[in-house]
C-alpha atoms as a PDB file:
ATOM      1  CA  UNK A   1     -12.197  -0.941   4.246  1.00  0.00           C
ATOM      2  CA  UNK A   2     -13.071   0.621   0.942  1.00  0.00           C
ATOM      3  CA  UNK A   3     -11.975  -1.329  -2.066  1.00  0.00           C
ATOM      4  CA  UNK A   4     -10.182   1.951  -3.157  1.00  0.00           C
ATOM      5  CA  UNK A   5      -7.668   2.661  -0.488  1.00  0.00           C
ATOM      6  CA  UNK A   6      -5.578   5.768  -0.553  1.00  0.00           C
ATOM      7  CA  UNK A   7      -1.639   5.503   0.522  1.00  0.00           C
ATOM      8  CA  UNK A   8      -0.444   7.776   2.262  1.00  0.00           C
ATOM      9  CA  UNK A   9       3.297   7.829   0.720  1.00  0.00           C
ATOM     10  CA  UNK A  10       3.211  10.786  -2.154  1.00  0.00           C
ATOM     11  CA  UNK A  11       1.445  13.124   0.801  1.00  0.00           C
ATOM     12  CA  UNK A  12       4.551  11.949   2.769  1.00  0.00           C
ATOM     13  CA  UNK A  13       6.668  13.733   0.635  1.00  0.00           C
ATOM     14  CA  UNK A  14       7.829  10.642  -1.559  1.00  0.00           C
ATOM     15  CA  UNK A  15       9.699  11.776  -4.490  1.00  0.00           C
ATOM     16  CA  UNK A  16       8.988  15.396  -4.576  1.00  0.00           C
ATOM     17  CA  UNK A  17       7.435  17.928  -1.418  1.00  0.00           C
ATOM     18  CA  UNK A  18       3.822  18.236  -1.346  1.00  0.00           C
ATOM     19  CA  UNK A  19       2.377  21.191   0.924  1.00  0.00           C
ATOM     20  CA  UNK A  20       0.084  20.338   3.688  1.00  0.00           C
ATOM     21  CA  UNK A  21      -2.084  22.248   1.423  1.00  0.00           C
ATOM     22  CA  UNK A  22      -2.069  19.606  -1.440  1.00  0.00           C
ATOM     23  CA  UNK A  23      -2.246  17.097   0.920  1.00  0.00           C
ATOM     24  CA  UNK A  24      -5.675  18.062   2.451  1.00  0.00           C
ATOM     25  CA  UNK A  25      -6.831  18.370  -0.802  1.00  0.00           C
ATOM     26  CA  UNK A  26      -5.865  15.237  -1.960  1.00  0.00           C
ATOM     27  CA  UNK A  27      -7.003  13.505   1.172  1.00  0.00           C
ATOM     28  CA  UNK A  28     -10.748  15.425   0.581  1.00  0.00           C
ATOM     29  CA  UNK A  29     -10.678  14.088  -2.770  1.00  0.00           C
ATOM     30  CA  UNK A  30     -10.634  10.895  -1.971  1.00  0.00           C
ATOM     31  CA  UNK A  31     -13.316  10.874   0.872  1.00  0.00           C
ATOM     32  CA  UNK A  32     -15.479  13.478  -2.292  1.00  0.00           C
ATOM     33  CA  UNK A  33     -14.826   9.697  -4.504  1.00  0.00           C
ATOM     34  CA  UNK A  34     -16.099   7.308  -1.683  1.00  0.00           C
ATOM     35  CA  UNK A  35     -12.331   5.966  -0.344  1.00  0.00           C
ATOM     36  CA  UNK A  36     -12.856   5.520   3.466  1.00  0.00           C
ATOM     37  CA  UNK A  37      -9.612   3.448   3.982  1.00  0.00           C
ATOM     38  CA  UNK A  38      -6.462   5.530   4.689  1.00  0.00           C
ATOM     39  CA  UNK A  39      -2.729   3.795   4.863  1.00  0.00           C
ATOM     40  CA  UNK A  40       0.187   5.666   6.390  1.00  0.00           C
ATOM     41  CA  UNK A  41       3.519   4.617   8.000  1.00  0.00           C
ATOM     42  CA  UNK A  42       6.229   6.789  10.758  1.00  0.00           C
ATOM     43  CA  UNK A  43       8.655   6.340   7.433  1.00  0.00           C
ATOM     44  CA  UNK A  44       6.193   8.383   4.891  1.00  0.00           C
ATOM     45  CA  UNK A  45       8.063  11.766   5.719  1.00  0.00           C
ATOM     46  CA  UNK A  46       9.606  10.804   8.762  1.00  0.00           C
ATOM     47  CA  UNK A  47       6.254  11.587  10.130  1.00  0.00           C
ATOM     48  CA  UNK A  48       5.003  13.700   7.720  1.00  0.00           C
ATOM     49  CA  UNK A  49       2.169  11.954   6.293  1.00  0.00           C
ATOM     50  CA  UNK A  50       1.042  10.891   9.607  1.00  0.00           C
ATOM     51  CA  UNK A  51       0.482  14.780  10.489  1.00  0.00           C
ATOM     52  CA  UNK A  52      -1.124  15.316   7.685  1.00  0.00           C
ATOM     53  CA  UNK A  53      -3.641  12.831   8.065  1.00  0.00           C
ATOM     54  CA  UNK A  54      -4.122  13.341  11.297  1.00  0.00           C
ATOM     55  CA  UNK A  55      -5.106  17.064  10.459  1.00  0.00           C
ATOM     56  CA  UNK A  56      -7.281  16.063   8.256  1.00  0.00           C
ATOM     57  CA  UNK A  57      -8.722  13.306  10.489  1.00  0.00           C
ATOM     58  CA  UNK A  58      -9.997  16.432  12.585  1.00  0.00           C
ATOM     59  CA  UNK A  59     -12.138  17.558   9.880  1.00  0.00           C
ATOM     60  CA  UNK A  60     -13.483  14.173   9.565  1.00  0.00           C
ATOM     61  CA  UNK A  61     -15.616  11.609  11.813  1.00  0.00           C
ATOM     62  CA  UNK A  62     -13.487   9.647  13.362  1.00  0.00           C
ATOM     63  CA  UNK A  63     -16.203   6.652  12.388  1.00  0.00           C
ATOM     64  CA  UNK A  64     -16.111   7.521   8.593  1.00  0.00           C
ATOM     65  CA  UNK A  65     -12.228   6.498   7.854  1.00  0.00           C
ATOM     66  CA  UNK A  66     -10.157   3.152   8.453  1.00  0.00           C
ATOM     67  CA  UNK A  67      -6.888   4.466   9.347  1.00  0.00           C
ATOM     68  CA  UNK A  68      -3.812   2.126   8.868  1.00  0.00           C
ATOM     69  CA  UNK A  69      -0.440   2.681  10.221  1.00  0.00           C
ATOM     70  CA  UNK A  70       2.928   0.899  10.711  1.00  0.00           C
ATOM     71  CA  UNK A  71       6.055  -0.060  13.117  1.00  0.00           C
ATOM     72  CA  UNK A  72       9.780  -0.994  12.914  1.00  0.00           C
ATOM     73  CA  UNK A  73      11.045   2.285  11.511  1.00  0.00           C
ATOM     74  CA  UNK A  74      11.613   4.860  15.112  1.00  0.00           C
ATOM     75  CA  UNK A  75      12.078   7.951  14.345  1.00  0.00           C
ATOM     76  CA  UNK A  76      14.768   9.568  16.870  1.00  0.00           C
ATOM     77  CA  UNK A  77      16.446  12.729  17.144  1.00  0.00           C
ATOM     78  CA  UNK A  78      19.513  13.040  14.763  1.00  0.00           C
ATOM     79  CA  UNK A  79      22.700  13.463  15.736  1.00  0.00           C
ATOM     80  CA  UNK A  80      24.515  16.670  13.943  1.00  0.00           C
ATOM     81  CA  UNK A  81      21.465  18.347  12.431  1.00  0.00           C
ATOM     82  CA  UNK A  82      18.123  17.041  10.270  1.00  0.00           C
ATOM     83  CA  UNK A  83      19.446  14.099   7.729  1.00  0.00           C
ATOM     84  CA  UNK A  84      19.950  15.402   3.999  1.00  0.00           C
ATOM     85  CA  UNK A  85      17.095  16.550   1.787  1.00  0.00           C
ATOM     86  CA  UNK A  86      15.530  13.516  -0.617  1.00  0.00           C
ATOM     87  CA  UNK A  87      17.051  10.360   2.376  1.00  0.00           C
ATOM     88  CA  UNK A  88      15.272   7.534   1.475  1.00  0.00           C
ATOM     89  CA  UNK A  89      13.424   9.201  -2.023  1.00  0.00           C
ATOM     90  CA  UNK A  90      11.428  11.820   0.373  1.00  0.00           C
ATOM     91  CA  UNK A  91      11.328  15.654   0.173  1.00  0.00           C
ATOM     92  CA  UNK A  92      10.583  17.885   2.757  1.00  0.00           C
ATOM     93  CA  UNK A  93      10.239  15.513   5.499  1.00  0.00           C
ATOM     94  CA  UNK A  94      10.270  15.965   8.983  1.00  0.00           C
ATOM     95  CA  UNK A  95      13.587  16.665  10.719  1.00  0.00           C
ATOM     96  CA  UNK A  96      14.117  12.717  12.101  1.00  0.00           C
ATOM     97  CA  UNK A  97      16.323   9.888  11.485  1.00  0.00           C
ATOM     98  CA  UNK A  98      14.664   6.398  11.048  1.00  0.00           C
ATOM     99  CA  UNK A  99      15.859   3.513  13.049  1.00  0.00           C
ATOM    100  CA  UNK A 100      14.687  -0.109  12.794  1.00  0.00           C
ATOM    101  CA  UNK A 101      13.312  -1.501  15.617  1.00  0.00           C
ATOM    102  CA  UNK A 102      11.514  -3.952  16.000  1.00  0.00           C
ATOM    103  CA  UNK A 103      11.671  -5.011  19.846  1.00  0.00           C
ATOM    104  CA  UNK A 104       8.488  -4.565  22.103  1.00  0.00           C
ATOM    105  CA  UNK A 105      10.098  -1.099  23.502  1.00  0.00           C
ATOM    106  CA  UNK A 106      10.736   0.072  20.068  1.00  0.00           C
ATOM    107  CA  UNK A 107       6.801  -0.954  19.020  1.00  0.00           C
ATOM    108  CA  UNK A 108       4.927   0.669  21.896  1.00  0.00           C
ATOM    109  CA  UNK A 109       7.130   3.774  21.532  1.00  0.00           C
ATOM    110  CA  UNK A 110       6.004   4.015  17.906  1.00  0.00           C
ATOM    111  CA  UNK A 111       2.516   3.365  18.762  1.00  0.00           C
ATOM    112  CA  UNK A 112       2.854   6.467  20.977  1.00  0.00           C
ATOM    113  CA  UNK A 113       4.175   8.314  18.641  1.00  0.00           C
ATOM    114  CA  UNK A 114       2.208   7.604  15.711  1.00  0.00           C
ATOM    115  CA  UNK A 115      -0.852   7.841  18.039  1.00  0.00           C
ATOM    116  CA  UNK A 116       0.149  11.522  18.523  1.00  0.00           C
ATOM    117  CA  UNK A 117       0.788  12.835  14.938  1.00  0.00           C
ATOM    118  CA  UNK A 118      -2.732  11.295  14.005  1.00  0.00           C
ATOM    119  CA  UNK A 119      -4.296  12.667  16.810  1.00  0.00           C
ATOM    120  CA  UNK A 120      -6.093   9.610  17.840  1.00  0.00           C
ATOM    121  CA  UNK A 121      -6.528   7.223  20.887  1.00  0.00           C
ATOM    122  CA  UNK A 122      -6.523   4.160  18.386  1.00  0.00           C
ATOM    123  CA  UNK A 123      -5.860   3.018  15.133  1.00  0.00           C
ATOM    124  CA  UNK A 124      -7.825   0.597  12.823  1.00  0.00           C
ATOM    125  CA  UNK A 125      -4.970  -1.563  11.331  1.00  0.00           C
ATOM    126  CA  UNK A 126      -1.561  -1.811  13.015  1.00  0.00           C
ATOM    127  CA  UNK A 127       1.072  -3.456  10.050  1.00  0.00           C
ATOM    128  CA  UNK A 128       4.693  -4.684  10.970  1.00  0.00           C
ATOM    129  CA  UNK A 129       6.352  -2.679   8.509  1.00  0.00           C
ATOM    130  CA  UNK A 130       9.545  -4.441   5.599  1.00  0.00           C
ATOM    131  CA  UNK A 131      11.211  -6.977   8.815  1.00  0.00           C
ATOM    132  CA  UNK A 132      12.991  -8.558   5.746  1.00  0.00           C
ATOM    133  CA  UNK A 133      15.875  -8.999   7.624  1.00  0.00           C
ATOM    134  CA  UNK A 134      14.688  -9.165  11.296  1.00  0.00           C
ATOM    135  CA  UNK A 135      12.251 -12.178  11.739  1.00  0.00           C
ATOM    136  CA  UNK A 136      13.233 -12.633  14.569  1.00  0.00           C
ATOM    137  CA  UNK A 137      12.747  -9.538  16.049  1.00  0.00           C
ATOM    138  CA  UNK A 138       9.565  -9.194  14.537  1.00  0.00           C
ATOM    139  CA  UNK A 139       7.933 -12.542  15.251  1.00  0.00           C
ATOM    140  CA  UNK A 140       8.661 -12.839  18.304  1.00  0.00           C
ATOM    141  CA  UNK A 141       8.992  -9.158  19.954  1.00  0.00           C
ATOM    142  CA  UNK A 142       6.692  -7.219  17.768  1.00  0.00           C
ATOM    143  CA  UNK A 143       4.357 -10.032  16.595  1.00  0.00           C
ATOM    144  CA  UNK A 144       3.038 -10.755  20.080  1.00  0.00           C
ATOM    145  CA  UNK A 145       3.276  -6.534  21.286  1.00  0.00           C
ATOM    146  CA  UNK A 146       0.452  -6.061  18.165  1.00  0.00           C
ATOM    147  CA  UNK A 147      -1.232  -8.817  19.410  1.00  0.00           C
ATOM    148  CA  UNK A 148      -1.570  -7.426  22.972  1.00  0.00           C
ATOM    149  CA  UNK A 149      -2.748  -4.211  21.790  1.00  0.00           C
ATOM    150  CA  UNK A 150      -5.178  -5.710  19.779  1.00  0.00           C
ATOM    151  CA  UNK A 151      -6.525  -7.461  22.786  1.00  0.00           C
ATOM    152  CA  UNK A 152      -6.539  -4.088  24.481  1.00  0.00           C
ATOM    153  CA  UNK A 153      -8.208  -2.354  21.785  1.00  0.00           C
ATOM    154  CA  UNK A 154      -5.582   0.102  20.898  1.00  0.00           C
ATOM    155  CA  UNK A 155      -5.718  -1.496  17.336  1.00  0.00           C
ATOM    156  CA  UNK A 156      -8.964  -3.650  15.816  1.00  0.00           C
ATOM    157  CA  UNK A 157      -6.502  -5.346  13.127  1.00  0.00           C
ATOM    158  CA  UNK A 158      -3.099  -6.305  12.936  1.00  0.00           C
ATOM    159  CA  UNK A 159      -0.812  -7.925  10.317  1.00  0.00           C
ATOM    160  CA  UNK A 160       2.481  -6.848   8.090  1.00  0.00           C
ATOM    161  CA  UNK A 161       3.374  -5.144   5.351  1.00  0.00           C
ATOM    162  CA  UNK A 162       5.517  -5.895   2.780  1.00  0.00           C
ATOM    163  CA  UNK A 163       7.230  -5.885  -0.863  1.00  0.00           C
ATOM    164  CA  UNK A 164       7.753  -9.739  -0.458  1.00  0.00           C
ATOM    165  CA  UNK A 165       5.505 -12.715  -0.024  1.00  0.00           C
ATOM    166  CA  UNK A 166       7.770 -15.427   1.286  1.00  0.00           C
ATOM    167  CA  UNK A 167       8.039 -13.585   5.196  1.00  0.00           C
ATOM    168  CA  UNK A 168       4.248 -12.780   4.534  1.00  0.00           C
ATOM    169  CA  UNK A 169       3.261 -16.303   4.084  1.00  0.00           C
ATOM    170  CA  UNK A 170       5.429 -17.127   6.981  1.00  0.00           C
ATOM    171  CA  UNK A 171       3.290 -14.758   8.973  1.00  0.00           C
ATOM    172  CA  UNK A 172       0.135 -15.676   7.948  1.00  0.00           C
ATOM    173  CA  UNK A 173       1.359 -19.552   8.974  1.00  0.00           C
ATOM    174  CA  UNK A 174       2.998 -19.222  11.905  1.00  0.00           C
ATOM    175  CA  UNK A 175       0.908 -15.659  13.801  1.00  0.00           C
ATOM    176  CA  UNK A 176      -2.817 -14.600  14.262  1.00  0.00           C
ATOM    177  CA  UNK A 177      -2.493 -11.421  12.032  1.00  0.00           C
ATOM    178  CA  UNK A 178      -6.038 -10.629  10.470  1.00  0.00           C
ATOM    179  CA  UNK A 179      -4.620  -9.235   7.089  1.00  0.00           C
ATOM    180  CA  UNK A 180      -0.683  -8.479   5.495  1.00  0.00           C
ATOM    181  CA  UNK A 181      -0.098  -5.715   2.909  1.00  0.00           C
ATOM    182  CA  UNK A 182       1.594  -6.903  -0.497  1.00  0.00           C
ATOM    183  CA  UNK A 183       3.273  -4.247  -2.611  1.00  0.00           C
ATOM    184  CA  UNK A 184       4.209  -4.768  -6.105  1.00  0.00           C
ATOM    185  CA  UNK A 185       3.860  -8.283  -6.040  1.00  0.00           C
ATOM    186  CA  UNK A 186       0.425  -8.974  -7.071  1.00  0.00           C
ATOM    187  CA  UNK A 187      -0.082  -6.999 -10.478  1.00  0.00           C
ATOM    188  CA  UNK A 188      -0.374  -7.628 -14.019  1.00  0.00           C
ATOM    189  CA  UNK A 189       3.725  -7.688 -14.231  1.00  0.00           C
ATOM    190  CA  UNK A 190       3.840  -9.562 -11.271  1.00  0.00           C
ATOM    191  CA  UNK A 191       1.861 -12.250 -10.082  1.00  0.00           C
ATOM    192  CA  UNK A 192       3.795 -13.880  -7.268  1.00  0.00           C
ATOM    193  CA  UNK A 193       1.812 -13.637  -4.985  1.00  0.00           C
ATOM    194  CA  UNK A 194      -0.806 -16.648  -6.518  1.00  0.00           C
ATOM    195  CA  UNK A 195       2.677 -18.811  -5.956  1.00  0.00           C
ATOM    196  CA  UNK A 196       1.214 -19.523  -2.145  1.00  0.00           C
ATOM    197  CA  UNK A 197       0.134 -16.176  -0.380  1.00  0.00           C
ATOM    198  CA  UNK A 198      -3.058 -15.140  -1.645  1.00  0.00           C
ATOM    199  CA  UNK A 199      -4.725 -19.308  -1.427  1.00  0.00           C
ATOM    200  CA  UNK A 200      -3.037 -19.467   1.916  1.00  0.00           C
ATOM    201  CA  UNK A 201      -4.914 -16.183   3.075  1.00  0.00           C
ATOM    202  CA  UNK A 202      -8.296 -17.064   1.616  1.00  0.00           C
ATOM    203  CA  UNK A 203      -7.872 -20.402   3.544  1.00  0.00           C
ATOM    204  CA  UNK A 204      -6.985 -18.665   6.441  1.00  0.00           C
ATOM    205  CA  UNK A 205      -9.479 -15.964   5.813  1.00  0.00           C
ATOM    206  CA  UNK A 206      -6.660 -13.517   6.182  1.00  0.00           C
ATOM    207  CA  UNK A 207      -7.394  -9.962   4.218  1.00  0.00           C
ATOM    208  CA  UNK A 208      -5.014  -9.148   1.226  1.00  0.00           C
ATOM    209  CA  UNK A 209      -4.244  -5.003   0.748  1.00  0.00           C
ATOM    210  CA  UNK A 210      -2.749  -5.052  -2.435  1.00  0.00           C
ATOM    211  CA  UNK A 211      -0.397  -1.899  -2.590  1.00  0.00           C
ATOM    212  CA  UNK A 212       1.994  -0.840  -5.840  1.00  0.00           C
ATOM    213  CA  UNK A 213      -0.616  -2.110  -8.366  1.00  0.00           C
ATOM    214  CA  UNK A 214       1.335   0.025 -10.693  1.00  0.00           C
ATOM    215  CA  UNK A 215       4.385  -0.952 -10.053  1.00  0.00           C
ATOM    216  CA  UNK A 216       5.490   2.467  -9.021  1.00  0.00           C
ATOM    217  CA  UNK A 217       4.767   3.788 -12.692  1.00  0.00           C
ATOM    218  CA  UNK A 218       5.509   1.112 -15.393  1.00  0.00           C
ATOM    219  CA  UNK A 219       1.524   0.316 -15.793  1.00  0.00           C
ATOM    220  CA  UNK A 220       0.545   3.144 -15.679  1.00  0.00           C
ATOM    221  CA  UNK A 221       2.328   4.688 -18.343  1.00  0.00           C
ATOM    222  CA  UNK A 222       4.763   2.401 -19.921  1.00  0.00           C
ATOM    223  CA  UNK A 223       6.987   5.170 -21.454  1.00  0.00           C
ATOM    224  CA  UNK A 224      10.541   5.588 -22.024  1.00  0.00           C
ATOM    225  CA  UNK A 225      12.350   6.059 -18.341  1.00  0.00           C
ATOM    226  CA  UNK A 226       9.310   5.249 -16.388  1.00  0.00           C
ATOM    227  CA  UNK A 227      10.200   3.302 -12.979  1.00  0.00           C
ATOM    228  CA  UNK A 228       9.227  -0.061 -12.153  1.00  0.00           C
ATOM    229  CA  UNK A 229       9.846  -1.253  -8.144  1.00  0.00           C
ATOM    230  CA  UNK A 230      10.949   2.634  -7.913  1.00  0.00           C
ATOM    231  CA  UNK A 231      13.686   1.897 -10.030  1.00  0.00           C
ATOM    232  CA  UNK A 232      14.088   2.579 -14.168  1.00  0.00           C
ATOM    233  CA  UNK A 233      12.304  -0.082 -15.803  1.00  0.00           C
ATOM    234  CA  UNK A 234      14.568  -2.914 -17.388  1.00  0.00           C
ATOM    235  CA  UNK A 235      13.982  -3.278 -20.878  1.00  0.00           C
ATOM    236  CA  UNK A 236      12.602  -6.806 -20.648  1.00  0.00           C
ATOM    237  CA  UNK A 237      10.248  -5.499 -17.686  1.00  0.00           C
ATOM    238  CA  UNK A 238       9.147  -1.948 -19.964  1.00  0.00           C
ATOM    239  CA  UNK A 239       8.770  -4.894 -23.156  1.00  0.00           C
ATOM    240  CA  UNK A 240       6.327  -6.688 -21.108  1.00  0.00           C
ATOM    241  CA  UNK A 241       4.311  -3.704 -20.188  1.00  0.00           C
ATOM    242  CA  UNK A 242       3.822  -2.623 -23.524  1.00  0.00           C
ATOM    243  CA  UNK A 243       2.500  -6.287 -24.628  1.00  0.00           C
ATOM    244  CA  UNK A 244      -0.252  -5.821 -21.690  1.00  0.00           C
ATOM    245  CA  UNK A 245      -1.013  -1.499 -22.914  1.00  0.00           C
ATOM    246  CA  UNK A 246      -1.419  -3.661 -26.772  1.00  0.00           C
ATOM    247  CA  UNK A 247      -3.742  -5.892 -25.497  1.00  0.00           C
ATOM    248  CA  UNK A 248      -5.468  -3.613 -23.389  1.00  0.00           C
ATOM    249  CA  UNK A 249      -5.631  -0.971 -26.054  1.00  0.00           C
ATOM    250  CA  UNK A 250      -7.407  -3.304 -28.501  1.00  0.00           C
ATOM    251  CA  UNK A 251     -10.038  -3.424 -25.963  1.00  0.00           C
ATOM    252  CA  UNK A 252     -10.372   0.863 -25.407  1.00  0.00           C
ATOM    253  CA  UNK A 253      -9.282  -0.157 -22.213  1.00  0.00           C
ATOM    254  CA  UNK A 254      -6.501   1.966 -20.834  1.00  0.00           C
ATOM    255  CA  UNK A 255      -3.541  -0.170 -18.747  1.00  0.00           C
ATOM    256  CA  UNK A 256      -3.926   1.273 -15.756  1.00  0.00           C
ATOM    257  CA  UNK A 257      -7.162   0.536 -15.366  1.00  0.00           C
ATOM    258  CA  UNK A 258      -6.731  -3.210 -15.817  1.00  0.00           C
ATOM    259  CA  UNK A 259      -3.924  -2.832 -13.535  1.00  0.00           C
ATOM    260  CA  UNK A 260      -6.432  -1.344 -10.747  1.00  0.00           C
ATOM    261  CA  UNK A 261      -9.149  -4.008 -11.310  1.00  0.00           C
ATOM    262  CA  UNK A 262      -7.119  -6.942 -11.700  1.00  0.00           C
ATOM    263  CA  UNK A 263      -6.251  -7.591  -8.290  1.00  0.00           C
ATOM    264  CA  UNK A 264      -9.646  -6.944  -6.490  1.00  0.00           C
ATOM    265  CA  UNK A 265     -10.808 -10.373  -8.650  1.00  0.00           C
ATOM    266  CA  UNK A 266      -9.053 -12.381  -6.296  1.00  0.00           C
ATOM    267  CA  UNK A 267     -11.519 -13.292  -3.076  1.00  0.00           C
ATOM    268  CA  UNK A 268      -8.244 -13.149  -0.558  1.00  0.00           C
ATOM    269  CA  UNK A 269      -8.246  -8.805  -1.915  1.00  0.00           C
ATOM    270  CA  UNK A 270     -10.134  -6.663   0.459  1.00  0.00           C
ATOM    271  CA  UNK A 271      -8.723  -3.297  -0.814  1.00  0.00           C
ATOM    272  CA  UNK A 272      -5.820  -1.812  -3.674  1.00  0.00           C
ATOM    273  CA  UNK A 273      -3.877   1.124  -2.113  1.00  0.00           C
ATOM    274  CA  UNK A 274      -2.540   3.500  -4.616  1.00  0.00           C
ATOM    275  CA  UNK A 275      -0.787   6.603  -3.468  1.00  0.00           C
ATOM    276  CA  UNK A 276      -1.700  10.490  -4.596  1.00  0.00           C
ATOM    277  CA  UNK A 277      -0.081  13.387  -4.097  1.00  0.00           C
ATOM    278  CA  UNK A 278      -3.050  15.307  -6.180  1.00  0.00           C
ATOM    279  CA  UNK A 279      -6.819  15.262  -6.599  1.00  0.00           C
ATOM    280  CA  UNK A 280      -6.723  14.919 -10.057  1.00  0.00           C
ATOM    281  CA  UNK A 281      -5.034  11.713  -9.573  1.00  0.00           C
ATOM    282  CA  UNK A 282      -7.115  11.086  -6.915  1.00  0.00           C
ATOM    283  CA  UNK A 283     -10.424  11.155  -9.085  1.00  0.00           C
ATOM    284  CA  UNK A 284      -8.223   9.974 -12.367  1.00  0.00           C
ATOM    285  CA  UNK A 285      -7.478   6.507 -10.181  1.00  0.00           C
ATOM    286  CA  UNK A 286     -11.843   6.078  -9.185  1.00  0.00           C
ATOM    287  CA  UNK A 287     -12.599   6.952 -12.744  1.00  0.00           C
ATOM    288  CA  UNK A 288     -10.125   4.443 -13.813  1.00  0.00           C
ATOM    289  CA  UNK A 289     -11.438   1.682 -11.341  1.00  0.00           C
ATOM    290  CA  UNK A 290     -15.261   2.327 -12.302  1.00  0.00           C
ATOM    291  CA  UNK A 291     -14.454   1.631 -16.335  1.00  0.00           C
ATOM    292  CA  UNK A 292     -16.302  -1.425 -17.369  1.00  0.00           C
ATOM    293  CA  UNK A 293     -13.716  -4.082 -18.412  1.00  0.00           C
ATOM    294  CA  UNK A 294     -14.592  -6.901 -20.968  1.00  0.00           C
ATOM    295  CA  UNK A 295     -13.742 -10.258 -20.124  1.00  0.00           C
ATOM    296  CA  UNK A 296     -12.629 -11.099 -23.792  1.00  0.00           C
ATOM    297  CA  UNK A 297      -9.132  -8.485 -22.576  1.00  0.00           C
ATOM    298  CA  UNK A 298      -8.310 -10.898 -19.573  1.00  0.00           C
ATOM    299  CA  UNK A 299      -9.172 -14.188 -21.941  1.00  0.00           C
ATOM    300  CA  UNK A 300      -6.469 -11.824 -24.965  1.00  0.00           C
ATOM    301  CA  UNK A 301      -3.475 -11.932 -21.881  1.00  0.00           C
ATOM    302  CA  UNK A 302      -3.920 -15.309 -20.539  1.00  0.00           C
ATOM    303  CA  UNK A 303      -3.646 -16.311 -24.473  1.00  0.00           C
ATOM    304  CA  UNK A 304      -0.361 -13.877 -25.058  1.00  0.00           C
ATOM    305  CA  UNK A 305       0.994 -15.658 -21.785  1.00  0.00           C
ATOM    306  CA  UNK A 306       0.641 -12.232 -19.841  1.00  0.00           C
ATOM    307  CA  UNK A 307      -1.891 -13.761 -17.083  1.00  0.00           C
ATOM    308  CA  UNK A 308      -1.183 -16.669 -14.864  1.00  0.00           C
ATOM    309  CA  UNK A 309      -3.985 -19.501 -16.075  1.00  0.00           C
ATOM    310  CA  UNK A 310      -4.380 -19.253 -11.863  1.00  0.00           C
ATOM    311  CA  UNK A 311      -5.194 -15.580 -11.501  1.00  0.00           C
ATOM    312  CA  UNK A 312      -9.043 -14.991 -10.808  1.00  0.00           C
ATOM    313  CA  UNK A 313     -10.379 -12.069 -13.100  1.00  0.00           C
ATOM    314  CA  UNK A 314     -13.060 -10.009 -13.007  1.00  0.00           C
ATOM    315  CA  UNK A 315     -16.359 -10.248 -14.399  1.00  0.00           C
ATOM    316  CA  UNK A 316     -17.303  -7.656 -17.489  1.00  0.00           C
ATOM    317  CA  UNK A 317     -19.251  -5.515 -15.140  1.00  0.00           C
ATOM    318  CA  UNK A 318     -17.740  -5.772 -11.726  1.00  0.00           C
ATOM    319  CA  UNK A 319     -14.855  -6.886 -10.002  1.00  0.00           C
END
């Protein structure tokens, strides 16, 4: 797993269609950078983005790229034609209507189908995918179906993904997963994920992906109507961002490239995914993660009370 990790939503479709053109050229610009590690999910697209990387896979060795993929969304036939254009913030998807499902039948199913759109006999990492409200379900149906197809080497990794850390946690606890996926909840706006995650995983020696390290826009570009947790940015939340670009800019060092390096200081991090739709952004997001960051900016935000006294940070040279 690369410490770079490119997500595999935008090429999905999220927010605006992509062609599979763009998205092969997105996906070679990130292999052209060094990114080996590749995250997609049945819900990017309604199977888009899992097509697309799996035609792109073919132009690849299979050896040269961690592929990660997900289950609890199905995708099934719909009833009275495809769903509506933009369901669930993605354009141009694939004509299929996602179900939850968590239960052992609905797991291998996905497997299969996932399996099929990436045109491969295995994946690397296999991630329970938002069971916020089906614990249940999840812990006990698809917890232990991962687990056996670990053991059978369908999968090398298993674990969950998720927007919260409480259910994470719970996972990393109570199951044998080797990593989890936390979105949005680990970044320079949010750091709740030092509350008892990320010390629980390095105990455990359970691998972090850190995902939304830009909270879906705000640090990157804290403007006027940009989205934080793919919603507009409250005031107080767009406030705070603009303390951290202050800081940062006193330092020539542009926000968004804290916001990459931050995370990767914590020993629990194994990889940040950040979704691209572009090569430009693609090469924009390396270039951004390469810039040498001084450790006077990180000792600046814990003073302005904009960096938990907890959170590791990087050194001036590397993370």
């Amino acid at each position: 797993m690369t410490r770079l990790g490119f997500g595999g939503g935008p090429i999905g479709g999220l927010f605006a269609p992509v062609s599979d053109a763009e998205a092969a050229t997105a996906l070679d610009a990130g292999f052209q950078v060094g990114i080996r590690f590749v995250d997609t999910a049945p819900h990017y697209g309604a199977g888009l983005s899992e097509r697309r990387i799996g035609a792109w896979l073919r132009t690849r060795p299979r050896e040269d790229v961690v592929v990660s993929t997900k289950v609890g969304r199905l995708l099934v036939q719909p009833e009275g034609g495809p769903p509506p254009e933009g369901v669930e913030g993605f354009y141009g998807a694939l004509p299929y209507r996602r179900v939850f499902d968590f239960s052992r039948d609905g797991v291998l199913r996905s497997v299969e189908q996932s399996l099929g759109r990436l045109g491969l006999e295995r994946v690397d990492v296999l991630l329970i995918h938002d069971p916020d409200e089906h614990w249940e379900q999840a812990a006990f149906q698809a917890y232990p179906t991962l687990h056996e197809l670990r053991d059978q080497g369908v999968v090398r990794a298993i674990g969950a993904g998720m927007n919260q850390t409480e259910m994470l946690a719970r996972f990393v606890r109570e199951t044998d997963v080797d990593c989890v996926l936390l979105a949005g909840r680990y970044t320079l706006l949010d750091q709740r994920g030092l509350d008892e995650l990320l010390p629980l995983c390095q105990r455990r020696g359970t691998a972090v992906i850190v995902g939304g390290v830009f909270n879906s826009g705000v640090l990157a570009n804290p403007r006027e109507g940009a989205t934080y947790d793919y919603r507009p940015a409250p005031p107080e939340v767009l406030a705070r961002a603009r303390r951290l670009a202050e800081v940062c800019d006193r330092h020539g060092v542009p926000l968004a490239a804290a916001a990459l390096r931050f995370p990767l200081a914590h020993p629990a991090v194994a990889s940040v995914l950040v979704g691209a739709r572009a090569p430009a952004e693609v090469r924009e997001n390396a270039r951004l993660l390469a810039l040498p960051v001084p450790g006077a900016l990180w000792e600046d935000l814990r003073a302005a009370g904009l960096l938990s006294p907890h959170a590791p940070v990087p050194g001036e040279d590397a993370p």
